[in-house]
N, C-alpha and C. Protein backbone atom coordinates (compact mmCIF):
# COMPACT_ATOMS: atom_id res chain seq x y z
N UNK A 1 -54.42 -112.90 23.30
CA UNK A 1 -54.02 -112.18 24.49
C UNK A 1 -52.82 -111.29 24.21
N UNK A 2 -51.69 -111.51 23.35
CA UNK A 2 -50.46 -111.00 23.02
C UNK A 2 -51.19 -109.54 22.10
N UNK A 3 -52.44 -109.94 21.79
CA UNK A 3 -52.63 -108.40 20.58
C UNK A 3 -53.23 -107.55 21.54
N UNK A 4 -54.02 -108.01 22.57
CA UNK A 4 -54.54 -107.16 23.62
C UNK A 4 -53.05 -106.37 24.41
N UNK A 5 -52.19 -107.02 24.92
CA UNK A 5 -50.70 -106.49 25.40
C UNK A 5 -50.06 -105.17 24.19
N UNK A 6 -49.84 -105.71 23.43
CA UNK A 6 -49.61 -105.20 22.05
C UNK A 6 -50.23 -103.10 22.18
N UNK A 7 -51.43 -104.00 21.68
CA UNK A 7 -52.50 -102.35 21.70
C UNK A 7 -52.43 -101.48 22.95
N UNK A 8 -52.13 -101.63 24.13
CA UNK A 8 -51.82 -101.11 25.17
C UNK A 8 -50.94 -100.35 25.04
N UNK A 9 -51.32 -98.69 25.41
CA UNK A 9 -50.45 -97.82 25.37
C UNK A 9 -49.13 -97.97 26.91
N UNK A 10 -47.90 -97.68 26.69
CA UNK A 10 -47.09 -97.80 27.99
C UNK A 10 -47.20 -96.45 28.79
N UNK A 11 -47.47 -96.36 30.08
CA UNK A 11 -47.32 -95.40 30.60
C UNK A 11 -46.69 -95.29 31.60
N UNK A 12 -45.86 -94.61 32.05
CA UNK A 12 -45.08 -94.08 33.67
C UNK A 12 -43.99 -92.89 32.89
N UNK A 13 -43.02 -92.79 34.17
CA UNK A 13 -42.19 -91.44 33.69
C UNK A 13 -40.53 -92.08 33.68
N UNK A 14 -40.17 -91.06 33.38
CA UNK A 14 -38.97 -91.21 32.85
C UNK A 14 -38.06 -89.83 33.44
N UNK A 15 -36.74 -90.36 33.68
CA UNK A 15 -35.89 -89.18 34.25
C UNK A 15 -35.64 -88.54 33.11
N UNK A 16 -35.39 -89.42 32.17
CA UNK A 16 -34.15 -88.74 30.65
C UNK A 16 -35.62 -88.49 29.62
N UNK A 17 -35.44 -87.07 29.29
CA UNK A 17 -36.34 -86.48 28.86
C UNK A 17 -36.61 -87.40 27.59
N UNK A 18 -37.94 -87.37 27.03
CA UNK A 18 -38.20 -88.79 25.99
C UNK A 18 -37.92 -87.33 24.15
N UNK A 19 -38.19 -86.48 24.52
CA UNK A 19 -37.22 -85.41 23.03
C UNK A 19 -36.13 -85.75 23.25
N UNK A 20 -35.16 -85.53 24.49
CA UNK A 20 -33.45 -86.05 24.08
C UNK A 20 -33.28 -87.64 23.30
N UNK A 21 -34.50 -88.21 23.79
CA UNK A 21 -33.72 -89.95 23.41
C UNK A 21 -34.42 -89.73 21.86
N UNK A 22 -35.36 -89.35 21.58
CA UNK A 22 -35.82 -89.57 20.16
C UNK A 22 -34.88 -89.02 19.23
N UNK A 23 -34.22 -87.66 19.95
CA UNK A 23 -33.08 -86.90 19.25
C UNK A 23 -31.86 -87.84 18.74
N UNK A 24 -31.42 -88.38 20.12
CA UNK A 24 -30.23 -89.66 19.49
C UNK A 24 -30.46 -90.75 19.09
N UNK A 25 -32.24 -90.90 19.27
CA UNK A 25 -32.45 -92.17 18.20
C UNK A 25 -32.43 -92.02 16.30
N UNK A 26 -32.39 -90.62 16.19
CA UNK A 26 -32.91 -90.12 14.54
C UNK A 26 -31.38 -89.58 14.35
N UNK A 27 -30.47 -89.43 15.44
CA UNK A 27 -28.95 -89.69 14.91
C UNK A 27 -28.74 -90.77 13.67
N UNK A 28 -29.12 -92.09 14.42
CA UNK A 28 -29.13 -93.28 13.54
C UNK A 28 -29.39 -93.43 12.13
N UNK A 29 -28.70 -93.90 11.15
CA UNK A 29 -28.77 -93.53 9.56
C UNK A 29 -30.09 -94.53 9.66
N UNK A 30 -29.83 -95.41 10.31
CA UNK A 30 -30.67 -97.39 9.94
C UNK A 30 -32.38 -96.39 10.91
N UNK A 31 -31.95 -96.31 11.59
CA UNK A 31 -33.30 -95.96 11.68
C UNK A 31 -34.37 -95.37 11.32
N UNK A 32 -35.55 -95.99 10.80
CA UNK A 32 -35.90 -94.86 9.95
C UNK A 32 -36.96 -93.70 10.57
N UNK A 33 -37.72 -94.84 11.64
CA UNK A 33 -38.90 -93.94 12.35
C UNK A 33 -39.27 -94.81 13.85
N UNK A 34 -39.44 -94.20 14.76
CA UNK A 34 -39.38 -94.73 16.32
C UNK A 34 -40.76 -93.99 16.95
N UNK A 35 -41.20 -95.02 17.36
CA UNK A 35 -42.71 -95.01 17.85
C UNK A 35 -42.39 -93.96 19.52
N UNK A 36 -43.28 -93.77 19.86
CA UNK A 36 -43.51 -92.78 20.84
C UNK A 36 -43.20 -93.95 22.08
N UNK A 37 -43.41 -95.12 21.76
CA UNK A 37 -43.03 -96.47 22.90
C UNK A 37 -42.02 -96.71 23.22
N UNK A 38 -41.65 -97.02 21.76
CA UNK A 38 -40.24 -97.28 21.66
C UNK A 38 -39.10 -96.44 22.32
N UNK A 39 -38.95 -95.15 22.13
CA UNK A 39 -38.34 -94.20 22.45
C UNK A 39 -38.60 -94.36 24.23
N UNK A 40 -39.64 -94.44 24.43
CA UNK A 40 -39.75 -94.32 25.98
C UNK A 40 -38.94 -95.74 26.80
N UNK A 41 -39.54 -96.61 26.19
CA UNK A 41 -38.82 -98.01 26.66
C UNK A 41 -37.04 -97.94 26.54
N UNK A 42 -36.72 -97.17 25.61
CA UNK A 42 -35.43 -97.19 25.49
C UNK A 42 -34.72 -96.17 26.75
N UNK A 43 -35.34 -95.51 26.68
CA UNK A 43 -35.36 -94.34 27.79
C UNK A 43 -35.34 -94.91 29.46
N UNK A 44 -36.15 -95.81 29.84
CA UNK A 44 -36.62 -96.80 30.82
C UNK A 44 -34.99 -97.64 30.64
N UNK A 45 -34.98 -97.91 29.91
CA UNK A 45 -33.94 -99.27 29.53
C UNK A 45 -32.48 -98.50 29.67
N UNK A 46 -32.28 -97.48 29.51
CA UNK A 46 -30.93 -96.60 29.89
C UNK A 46 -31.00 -96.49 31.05
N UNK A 47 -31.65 -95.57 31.83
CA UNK A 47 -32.14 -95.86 33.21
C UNK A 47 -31.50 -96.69 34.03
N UNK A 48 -32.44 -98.18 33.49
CA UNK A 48 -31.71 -99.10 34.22
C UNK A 48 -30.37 -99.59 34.27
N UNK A 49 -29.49 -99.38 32.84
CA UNK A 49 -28.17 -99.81 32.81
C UNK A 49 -27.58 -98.66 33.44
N UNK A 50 -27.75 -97.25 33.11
CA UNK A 50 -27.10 -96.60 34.48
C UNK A 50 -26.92 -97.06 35.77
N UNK A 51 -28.15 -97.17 36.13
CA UNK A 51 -28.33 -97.69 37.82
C UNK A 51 -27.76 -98.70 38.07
N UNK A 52 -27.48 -100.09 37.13
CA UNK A 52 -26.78 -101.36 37.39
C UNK A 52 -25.30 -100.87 37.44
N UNK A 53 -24.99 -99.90 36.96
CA UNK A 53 -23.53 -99.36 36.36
C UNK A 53 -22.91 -99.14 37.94
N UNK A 54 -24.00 -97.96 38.00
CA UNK A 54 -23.23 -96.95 39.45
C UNK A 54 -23.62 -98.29 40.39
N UNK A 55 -24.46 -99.38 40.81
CA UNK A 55 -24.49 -99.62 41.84
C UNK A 55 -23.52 -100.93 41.68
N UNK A 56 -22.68 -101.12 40.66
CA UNK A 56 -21.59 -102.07 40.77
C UNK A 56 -20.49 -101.01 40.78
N UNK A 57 -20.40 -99.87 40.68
CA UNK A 57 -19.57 -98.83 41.13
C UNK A 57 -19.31 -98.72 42.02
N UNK A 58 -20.17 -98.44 43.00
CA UNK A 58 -20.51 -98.59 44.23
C UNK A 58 -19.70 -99.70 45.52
N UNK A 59 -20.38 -100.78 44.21
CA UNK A 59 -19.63 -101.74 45.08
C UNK A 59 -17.99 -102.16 45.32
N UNK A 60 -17.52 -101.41 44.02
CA UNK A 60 -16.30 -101.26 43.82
C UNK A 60 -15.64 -100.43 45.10
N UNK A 61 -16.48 -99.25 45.21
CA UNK A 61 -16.11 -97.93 46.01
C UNK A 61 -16.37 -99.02 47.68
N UNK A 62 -17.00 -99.52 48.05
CA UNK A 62 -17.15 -100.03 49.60
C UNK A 62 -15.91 -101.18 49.65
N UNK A 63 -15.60 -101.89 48.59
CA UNK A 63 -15.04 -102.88 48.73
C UNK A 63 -13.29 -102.35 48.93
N UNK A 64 -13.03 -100.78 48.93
CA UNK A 64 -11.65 -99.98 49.16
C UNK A 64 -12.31 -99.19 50.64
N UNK A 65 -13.21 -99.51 50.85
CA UNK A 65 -14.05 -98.60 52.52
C UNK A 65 -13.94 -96.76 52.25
N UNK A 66 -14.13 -96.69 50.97
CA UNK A 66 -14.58 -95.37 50.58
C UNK A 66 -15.69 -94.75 50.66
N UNK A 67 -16.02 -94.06 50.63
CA UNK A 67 -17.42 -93.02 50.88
C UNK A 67 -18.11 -92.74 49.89
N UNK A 68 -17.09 -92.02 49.00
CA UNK A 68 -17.27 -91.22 47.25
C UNK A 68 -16.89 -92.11 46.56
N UNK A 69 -17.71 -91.91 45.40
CA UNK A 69 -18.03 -92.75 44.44
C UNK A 69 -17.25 -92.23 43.11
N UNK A 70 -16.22 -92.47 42.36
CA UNK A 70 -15.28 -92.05 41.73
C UNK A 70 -14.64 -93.04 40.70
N UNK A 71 -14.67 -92.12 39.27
CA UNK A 71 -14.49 -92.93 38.23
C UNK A 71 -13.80 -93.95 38.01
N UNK A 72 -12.61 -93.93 38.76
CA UNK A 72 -11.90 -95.17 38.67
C UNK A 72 -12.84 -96.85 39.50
N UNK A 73 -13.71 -96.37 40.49
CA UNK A 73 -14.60 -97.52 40.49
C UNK A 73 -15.79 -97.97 39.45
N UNK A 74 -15.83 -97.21 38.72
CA UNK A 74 -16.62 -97.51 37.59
C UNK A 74 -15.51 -98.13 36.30
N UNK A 75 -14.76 -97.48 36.45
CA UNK A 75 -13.47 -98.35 35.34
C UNK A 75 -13.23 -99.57 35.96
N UNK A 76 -13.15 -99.62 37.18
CA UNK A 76 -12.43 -101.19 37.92
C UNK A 76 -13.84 -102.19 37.86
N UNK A 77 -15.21 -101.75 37.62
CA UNK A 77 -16.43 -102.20 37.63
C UNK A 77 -16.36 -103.11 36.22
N UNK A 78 -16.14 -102.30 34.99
CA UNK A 78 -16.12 -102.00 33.72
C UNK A 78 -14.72 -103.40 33.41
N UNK A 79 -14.14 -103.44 33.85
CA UNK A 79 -12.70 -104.32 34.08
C UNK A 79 -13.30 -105.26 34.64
N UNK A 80 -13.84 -105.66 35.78
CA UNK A 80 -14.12 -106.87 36.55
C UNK A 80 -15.08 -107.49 35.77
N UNK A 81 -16.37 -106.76 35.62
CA UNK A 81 -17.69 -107.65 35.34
C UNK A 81 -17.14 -108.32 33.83
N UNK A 82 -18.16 -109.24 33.64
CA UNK A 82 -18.29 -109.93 32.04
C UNK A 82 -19.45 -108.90 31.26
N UNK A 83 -20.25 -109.03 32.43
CA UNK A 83 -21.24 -108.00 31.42
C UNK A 83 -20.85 -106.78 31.15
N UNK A 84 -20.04 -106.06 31.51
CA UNK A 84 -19.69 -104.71 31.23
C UNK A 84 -18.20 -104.29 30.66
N UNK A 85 -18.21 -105.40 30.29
CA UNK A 85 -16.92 -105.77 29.06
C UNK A 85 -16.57 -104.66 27.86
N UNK A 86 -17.94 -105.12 27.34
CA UNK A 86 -17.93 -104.36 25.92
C UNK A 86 -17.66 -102.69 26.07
N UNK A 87 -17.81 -101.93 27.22
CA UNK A 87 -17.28 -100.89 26.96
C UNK A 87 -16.38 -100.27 27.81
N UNK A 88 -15.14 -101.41 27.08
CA UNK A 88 -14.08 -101.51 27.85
C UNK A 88 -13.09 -101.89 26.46
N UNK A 89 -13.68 -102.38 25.62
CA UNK A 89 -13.30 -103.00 23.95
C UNK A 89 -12.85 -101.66 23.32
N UNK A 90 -13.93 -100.28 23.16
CA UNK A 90 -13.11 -99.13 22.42
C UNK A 90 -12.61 -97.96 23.00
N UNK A 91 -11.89 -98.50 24.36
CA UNK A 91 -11.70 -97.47 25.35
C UNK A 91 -13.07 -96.57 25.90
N UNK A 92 -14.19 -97.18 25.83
CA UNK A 92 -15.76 -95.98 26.36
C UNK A 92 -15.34 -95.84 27.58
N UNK A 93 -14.83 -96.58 28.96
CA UNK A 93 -14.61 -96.14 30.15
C UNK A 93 -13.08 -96.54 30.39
N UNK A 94 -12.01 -95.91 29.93
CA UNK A 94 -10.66 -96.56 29.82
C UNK A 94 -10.24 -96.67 31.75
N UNK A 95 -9.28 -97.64 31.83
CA UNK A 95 -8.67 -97.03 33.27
C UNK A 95 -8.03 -95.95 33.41
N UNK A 96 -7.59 -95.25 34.51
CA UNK A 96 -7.58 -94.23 34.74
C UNK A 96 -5.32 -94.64 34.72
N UNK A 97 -5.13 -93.79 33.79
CA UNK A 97 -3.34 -94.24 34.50
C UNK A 97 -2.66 -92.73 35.25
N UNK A 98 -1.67 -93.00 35.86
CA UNK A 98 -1.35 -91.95 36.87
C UNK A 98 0.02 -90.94 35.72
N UNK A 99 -0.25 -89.27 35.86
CA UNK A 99 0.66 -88.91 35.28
C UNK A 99 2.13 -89.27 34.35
N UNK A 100 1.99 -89.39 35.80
CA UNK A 100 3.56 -89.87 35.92
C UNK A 100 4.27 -91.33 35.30
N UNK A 101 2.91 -92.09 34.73
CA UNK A 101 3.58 -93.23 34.53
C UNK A 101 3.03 -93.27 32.87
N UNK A 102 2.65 -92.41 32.63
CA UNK A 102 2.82 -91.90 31.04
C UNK A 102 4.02 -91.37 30.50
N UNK A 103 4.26 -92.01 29.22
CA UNK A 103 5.35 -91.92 28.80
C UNK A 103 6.08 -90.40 27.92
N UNK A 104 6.89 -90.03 28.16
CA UNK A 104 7.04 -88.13 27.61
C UNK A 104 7.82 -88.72 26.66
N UNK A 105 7.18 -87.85 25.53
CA UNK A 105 8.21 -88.04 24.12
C UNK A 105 8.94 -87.46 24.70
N UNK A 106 9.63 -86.26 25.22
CA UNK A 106 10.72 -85.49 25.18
C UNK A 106 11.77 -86.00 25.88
N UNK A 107 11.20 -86.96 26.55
CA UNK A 107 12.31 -87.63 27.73
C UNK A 107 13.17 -88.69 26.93
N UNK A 108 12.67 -89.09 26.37
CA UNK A 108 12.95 -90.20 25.94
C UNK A 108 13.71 -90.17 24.25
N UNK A 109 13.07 -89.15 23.59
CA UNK A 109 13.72 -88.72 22.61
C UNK A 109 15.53 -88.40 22.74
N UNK A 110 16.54 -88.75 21.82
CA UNK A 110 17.61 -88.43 21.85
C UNK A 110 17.97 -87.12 21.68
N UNK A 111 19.18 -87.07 21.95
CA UNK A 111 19.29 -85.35 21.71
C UNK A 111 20.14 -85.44 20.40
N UNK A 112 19.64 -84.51 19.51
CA UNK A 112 20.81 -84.19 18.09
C UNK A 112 21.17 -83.37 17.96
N UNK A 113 22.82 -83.80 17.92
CA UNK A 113 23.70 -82.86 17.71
C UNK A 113 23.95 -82.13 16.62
N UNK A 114 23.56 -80.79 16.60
CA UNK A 114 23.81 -80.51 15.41
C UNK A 114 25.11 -79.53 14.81
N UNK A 115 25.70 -78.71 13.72
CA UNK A 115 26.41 -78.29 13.77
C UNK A 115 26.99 -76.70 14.77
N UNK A 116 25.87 -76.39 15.19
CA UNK A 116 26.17 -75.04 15.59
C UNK A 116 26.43 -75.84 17.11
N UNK A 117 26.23 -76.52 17.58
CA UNK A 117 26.66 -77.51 19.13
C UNK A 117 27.87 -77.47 19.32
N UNK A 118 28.60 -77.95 18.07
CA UNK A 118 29.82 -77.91 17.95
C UNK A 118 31.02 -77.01 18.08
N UNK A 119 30.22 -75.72 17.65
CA UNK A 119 31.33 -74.83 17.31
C UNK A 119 31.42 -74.27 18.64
């Protein structure tokens, strides 16, 4: 029964064009060759982690009684969940910090005195 499943071609559609995903699948050094399935399922399978993404975004965004949906609820999403940890590990969705509370070399740097100050 599993070889009958197997031989079955997959069919339905896809938002994310299936040339872009084969494109960043042959990025890959390790990869050597990706079936016309494969590529689509992966395609399907992005899809869905988008959609899980924005709609814990989402929930981020109702749980402040906001309207718009805005990156910092996807960073505070990205921060809260366990599952959405990992791209939070190499800065992929960093939090968002406010101007002002970034630090200015120039401020903070000393001033040197040098000889022409003097004279």
């Amino acid at each position: 029964m599993t070889s009958a499943i197997v031989d079955q071609d997959i069919t339905g559609t896809s938002v994310l064009p299936i040339s872009k995903v084969k494109k960043i699948i042959r990025i890959d050094d390790d990869i050597v060759q990706c079936s016309s399935n494969s590529a689509f399922l992966i395609a399907i399978a992005t899809e869905m982690f988008i959609q899980y993404m924005v709609q814990q975004g989402l929930l981020m965004c109702l749980n402040e009684n906001k309207k718009t949906l805005q990156y910092r609820h996807l960073a505070n999403a990205v921060s809260r969940l366990d599952n959405l940890e990992f791209l939070s590990v190499e800065d992929t969705i960093p939090k968002t910090i406010a101007f002002k509370d970034i630090p200015s070399k120039t401020s903070k740097a000393p001033a040197k005195n040098t000889e022409s100050d003097k004279l």
